[in-house]
N, C-alpha and C. Protein backbone atom coordinates (compact mmCIF):
# COMPACT_ATOMS: atom_id res chain seq x y z
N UNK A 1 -5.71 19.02 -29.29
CA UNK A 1 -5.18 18.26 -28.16
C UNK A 1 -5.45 16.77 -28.40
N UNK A 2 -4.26 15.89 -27.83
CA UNK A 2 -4.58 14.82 -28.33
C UNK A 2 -5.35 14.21 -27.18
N UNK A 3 -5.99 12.71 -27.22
CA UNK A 3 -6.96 12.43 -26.37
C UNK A 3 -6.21 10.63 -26.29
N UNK A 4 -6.14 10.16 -24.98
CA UNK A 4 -5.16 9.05 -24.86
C UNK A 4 -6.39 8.07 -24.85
N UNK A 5 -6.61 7.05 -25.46
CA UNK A 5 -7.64 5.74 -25.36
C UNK A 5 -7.72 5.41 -24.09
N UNK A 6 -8.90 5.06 -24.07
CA UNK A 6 -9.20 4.14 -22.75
C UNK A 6 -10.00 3.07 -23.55
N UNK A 7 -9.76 1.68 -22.90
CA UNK A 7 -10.51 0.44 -23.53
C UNK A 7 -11.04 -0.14 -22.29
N UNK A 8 -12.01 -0.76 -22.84
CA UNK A 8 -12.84 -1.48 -21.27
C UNK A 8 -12.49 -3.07 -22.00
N UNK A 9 -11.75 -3.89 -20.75
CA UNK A 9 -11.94 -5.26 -21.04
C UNK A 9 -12.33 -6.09 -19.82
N UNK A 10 -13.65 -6.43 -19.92
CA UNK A 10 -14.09 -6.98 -18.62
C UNK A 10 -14.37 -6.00 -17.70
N UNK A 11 -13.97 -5.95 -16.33
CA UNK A 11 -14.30 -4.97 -15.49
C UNK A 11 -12.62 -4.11 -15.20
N UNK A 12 -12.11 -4.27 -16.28
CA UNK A 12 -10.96 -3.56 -16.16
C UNK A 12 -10.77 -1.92 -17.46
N UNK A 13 -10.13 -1.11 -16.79
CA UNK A 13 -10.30 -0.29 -18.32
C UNK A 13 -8.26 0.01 -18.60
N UNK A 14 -8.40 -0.40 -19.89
CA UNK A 14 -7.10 0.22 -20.13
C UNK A 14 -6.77 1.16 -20.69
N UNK A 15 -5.97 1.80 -20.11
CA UNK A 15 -4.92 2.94 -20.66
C UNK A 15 -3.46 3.08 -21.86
N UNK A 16 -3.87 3.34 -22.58
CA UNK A 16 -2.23 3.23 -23.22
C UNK A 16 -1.91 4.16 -23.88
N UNK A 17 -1.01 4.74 -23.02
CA UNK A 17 -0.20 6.28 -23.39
C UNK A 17 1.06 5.80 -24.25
N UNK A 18 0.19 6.80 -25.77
CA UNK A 18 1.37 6.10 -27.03
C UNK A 18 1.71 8.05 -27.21
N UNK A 19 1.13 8.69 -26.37
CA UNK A 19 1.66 10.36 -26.89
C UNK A 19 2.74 10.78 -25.81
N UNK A 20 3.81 11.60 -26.19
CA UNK A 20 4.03 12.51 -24.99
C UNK A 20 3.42 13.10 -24.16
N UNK A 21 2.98 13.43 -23.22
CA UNK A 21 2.10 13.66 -22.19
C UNK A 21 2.24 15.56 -21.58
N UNK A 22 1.44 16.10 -22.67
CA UNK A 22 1.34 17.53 -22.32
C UNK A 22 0.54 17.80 -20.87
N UNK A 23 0.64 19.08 -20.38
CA UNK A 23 -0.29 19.29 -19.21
C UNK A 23 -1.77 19.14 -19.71
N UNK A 24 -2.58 19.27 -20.98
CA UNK A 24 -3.55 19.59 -21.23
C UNK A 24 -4.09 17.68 -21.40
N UNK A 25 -3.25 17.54 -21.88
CA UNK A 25 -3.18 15.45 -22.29
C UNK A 25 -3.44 14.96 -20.70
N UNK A 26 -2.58 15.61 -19.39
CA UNK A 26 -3.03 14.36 -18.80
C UNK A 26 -3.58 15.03 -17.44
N UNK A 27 -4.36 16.02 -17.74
CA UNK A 27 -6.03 16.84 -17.29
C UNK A 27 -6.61 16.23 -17.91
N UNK A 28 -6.96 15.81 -18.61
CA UNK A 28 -7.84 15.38 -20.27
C UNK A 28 -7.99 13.99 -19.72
N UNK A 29 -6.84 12.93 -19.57
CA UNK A 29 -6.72 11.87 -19.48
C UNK A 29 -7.41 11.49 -17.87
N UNK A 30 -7.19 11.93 -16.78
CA UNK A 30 -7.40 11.89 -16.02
C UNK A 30 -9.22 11.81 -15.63
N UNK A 31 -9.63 13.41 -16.17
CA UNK A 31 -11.31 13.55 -16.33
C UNK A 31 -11.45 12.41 -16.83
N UNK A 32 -11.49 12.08 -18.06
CA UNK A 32 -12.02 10.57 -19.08
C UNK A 32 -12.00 9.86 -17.90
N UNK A 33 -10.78 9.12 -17.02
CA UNK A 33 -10.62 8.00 -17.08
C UNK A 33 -11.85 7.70 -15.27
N UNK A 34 -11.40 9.18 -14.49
CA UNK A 34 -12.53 9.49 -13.80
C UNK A 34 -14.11 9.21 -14.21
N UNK A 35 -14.62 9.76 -15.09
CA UNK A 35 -15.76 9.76 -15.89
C UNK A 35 -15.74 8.17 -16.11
N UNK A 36 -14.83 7.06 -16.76
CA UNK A 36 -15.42 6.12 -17.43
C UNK A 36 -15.54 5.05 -16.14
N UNK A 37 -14.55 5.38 -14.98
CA UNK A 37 -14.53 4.70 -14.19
C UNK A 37 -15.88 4.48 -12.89
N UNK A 38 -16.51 5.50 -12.89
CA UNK A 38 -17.74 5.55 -12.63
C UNK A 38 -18.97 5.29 -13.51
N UNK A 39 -18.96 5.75 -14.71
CA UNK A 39 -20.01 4.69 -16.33
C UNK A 39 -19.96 3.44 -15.75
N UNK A 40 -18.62 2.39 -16.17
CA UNK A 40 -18.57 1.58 -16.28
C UNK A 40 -18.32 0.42 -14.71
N UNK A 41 -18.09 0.77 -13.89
CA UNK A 41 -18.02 0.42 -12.30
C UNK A 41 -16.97 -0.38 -12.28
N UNK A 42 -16.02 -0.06 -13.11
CA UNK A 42 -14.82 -0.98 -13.07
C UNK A 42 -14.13 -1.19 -11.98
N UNK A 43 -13.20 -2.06 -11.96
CA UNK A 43 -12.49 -2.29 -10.41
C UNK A 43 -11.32 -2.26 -10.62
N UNK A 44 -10.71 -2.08 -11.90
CA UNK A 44 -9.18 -1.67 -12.21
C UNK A 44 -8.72 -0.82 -13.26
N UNK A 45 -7.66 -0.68 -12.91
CA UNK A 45 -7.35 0.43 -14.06
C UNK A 45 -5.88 -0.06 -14.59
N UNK A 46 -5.43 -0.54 -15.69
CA UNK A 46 -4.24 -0.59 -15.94
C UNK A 46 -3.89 0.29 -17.40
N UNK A 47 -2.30 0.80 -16.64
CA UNK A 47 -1.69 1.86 -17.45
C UNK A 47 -0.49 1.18 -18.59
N UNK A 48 -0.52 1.34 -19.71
CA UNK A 48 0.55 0.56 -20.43
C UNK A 48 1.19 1.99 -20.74
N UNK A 49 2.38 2.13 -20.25
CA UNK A 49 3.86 3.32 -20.72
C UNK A 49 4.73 2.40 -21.46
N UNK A 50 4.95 1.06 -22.23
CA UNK A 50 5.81 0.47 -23.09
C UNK A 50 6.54 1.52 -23.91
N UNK A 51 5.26 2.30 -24.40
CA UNK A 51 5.86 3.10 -25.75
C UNK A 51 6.32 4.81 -25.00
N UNK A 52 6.63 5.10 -23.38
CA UNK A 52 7.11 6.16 -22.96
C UNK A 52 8.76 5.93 -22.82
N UNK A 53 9.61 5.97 -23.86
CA UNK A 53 10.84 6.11 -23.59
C UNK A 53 11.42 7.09 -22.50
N UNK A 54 10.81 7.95 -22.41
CA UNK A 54 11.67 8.60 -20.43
C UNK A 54 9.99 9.03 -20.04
N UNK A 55 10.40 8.81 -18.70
CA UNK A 55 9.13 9.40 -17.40
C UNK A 55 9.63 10.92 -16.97
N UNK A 56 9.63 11.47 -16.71
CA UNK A 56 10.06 12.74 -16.29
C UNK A 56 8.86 13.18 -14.77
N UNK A 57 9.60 14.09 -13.68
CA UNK A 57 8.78 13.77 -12.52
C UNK A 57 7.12 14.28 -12.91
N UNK A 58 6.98 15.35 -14.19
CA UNK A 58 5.79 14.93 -14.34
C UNK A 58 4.45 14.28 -14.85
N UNK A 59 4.93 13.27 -15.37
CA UNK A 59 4.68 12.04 -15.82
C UNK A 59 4.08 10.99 -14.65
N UNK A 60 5.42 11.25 -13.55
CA UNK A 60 5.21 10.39 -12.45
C UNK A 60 4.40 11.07 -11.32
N UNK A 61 4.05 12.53 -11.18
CA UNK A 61 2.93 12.64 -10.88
C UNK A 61 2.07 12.58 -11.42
N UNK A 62 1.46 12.67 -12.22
CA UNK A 62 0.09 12.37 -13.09
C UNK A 62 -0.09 10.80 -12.95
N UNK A 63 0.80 9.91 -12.98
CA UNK A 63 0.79 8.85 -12.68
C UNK A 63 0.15 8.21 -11.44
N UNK A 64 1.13 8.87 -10.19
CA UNK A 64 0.14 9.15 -9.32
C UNK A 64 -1.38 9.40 -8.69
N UNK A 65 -1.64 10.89 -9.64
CA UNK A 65 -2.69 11.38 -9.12
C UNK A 65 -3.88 10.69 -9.95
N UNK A 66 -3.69 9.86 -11.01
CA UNK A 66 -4.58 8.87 -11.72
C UNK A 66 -4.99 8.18 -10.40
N UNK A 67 -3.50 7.07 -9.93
CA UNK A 67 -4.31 6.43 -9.14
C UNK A 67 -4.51 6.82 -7.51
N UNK A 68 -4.05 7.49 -7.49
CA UNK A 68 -5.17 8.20 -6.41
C UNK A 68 -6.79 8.47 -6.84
N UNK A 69 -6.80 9.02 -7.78
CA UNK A 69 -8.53 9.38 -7.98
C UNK A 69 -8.85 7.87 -8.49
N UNK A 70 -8.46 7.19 -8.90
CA UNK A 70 -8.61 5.44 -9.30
C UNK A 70 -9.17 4.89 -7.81
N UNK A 71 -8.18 5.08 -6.87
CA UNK A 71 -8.77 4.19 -5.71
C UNK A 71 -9.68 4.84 -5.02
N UNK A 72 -10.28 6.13 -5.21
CA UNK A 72 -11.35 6.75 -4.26
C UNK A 72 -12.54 6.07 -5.06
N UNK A 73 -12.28 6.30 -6.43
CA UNK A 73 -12.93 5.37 -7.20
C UNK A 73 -13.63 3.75 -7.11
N UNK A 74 -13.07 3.36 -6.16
CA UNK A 74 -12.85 1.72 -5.45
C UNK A 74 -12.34 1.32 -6.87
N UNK A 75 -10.85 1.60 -7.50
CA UNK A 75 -10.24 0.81 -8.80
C UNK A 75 -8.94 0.52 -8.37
N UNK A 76 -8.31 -0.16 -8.16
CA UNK A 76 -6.98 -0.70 -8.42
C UNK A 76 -6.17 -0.24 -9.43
N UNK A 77 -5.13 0.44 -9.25
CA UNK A 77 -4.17 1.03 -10.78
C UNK A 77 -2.79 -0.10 -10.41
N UNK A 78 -2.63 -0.24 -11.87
CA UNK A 78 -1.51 -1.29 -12.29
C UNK A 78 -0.55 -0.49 -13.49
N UNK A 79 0.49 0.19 -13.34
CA UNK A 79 1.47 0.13 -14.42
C UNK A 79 2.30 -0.99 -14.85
N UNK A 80 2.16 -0.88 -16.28
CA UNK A 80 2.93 -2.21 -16.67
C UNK A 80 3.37 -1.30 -17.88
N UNK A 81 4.30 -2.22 -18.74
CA UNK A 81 5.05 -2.49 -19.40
C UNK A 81 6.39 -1.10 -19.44
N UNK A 82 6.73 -1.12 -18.01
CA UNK A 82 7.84 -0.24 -17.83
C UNK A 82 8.96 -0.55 -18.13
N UNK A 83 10.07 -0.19 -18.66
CA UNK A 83 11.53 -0.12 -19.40
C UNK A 83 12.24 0.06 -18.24
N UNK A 84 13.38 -0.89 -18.17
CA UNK A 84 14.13 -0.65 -17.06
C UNK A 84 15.11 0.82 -16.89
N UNK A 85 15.21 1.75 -18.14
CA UNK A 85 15.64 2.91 -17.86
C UNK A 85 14.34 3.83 -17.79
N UNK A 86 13.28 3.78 -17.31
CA UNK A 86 12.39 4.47 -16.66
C UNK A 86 11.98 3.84 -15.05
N UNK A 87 12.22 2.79 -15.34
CA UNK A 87 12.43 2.40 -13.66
C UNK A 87 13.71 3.26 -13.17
N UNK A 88 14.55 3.48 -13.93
CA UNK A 88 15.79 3.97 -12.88
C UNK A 88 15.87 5.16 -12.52
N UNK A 89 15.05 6.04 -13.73
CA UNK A 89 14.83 7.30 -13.92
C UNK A 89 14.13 7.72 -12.56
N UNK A 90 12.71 6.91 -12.54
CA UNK A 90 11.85 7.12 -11.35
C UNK A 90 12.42 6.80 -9.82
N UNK A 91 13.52 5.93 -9.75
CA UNK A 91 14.58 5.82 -8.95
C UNK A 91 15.24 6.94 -8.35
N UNK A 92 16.00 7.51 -9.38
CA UNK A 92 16.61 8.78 -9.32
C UNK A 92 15.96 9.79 -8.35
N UNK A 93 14.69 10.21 -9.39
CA UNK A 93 14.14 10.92 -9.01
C UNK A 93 13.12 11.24 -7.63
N UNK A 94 13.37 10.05 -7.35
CA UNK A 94 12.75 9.47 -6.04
C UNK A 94 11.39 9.63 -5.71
N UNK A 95 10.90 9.37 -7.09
CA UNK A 95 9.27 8.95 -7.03
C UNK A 95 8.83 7.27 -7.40
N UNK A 96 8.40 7.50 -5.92
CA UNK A 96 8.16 6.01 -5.56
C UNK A 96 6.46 5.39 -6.15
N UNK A 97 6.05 6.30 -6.62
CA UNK A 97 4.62 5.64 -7.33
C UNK A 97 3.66 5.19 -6.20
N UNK A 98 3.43 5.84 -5.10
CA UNK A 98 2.80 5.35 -4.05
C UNK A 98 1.32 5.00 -4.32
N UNK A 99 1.00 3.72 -4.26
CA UNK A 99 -0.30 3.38 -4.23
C UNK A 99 -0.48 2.96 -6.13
N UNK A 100 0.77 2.70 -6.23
CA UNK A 100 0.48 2.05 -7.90
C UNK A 100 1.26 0.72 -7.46
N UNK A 101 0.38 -0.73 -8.29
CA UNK A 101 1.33 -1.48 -8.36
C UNK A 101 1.79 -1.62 -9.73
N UNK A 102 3.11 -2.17 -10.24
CA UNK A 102 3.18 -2.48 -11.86
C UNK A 102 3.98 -4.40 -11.66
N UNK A 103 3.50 -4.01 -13.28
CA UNK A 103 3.64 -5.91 -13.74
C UNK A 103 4.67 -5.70 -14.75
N UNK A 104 5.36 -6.52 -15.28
CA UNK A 104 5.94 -6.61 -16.87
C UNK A 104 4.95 -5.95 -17.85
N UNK A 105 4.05 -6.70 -17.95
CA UNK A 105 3.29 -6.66 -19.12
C UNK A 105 1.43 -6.53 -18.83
N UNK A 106 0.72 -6.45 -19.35
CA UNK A 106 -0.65 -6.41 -19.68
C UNK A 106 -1.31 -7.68 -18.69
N UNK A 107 -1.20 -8.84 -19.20
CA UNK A 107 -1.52 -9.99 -18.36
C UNK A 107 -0.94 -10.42 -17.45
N UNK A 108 -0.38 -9.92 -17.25
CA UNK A 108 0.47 -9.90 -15.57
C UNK A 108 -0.23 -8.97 -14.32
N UNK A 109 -0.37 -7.11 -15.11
CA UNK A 109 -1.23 -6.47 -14.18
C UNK A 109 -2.50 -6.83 -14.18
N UNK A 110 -3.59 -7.87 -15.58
CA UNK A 110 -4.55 -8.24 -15.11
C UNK A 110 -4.95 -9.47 -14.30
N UNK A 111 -3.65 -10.27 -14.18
CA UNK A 111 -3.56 -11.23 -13.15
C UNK A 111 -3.67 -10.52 -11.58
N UNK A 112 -3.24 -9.63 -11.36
CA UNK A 112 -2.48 -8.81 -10.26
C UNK A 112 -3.81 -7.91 -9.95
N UNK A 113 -4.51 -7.11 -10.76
CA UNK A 113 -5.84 -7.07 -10.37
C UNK A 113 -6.85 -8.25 -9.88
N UNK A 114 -7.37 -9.01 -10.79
CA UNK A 114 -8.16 -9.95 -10.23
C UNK A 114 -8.10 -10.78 -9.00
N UNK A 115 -6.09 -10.94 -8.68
CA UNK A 115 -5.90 -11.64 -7.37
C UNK A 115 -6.39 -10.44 -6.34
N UNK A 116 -6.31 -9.41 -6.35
CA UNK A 116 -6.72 -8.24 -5.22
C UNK A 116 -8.09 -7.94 -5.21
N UNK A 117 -8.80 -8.52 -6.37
CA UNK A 117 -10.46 -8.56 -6.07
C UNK A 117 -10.84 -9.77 -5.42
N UNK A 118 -9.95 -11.10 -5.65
CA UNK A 118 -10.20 -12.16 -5.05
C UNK A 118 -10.29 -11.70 -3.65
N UNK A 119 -8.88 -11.32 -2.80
CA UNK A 119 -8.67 -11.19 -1.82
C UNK A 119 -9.37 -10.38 -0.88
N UNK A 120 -9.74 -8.92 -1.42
CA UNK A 120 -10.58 -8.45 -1.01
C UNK A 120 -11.88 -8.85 -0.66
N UNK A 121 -12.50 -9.25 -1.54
CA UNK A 121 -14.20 -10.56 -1.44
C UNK A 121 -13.42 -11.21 -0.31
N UNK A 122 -12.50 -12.44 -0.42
CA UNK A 122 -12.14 -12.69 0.67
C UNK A 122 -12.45 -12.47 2.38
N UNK A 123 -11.55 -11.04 2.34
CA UNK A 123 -11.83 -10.28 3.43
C UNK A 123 -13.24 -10.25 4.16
N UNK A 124 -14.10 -9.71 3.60
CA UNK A 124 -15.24 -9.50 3.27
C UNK A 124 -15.86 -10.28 4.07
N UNK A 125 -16.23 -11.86 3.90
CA UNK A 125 -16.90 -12.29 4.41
C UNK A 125 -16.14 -13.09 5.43
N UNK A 126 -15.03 -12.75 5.94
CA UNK A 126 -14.17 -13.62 6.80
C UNK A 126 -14.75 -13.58 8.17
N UNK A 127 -15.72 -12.12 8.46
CA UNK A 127 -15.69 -12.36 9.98
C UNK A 127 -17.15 -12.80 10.13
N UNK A 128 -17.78 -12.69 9.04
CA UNK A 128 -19.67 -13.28 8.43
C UNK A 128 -20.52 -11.80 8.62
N UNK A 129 -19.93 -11.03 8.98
CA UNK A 129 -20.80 -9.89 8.54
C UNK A 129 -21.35 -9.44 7.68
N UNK A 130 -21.06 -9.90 6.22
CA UNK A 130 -21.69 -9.53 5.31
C UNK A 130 -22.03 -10.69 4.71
N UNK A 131 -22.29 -12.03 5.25
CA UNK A 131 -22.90 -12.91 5.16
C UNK A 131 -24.51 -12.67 5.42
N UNK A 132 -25.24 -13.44 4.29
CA UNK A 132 -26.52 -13.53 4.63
C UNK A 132 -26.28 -15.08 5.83
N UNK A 133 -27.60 -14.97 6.30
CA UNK A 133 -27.68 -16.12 7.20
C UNK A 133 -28.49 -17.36 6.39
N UNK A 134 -28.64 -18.15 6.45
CA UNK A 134 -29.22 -19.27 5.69
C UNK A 134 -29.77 -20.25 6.58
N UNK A 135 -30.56 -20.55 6.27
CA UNK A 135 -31.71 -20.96 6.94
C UNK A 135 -31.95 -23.04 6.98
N UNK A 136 -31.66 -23.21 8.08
CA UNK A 136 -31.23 -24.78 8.73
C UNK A 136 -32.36 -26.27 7.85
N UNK A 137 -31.64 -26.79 7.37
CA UNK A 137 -32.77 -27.45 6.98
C UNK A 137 -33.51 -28.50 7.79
């Protein structure tokens, strides 16, 4: 069985599915990426499909259910480098990728992560609750 890479860059880990995607490949893929995403405490996950010439619907669930277990995870999933005849495909088929965002390319979804960690921190301390208090001089 083949085994799909995962790379850690920064607090991001990437994915890049260069195989056809058997049932056993993306059980396989999924555990790993579960497993590394808790190792490593990453906060995103981006998927590169460049080299998937068709998605088929189950592709686009596994796609899915990555990032679903990604965000229980507290990770952000980003597909990128999608082909506009797999966008249309997933069109068709009327899987909408719920709870994935995608970019063009690689540095686009890691732009697109980091702005949603910005924002989030953001959040965070907007109402001062998770502000320490600091002390008057």
């Amino acid at each position: 069985m083949e085994r799909v890479p995962i790379l850690k860059i920064g607090d991001i880990l990437l994915v890049s599915i260069q195989v056809d995607m058997s049932d056993q490949t993306a059980v396989a893929l999924q555990e790993d990426l579960a497993e590394r995403i808790v190792a490593t405490g990453c906060h995103g996950v981006i998927i590169d499909i460049t080299a998937l010439d068709i998605v088929d619907s189950f592709v686009g669930r596994m796609l899915s259910t990555i990032a679903s277990i990604s965000r229980v995870l507290d990770a952000e999933t980003v597909v990128v480098g999608m082909r506009p005849a797999v966008a249309i495909t997933l069109v068709e088929l009327g899987l909408s990728l719920n709870g994935i965002r995608t970019a063009l390319n690689v540095e686009r979804g890691m732009e697109l992560i980091a702005a949603e960690r910005d924002h989030d921190r953001h959040d965070e301390f907007d109402d001062g609750s998770d502000v320490e208090p600091t002390a008057s001089p």
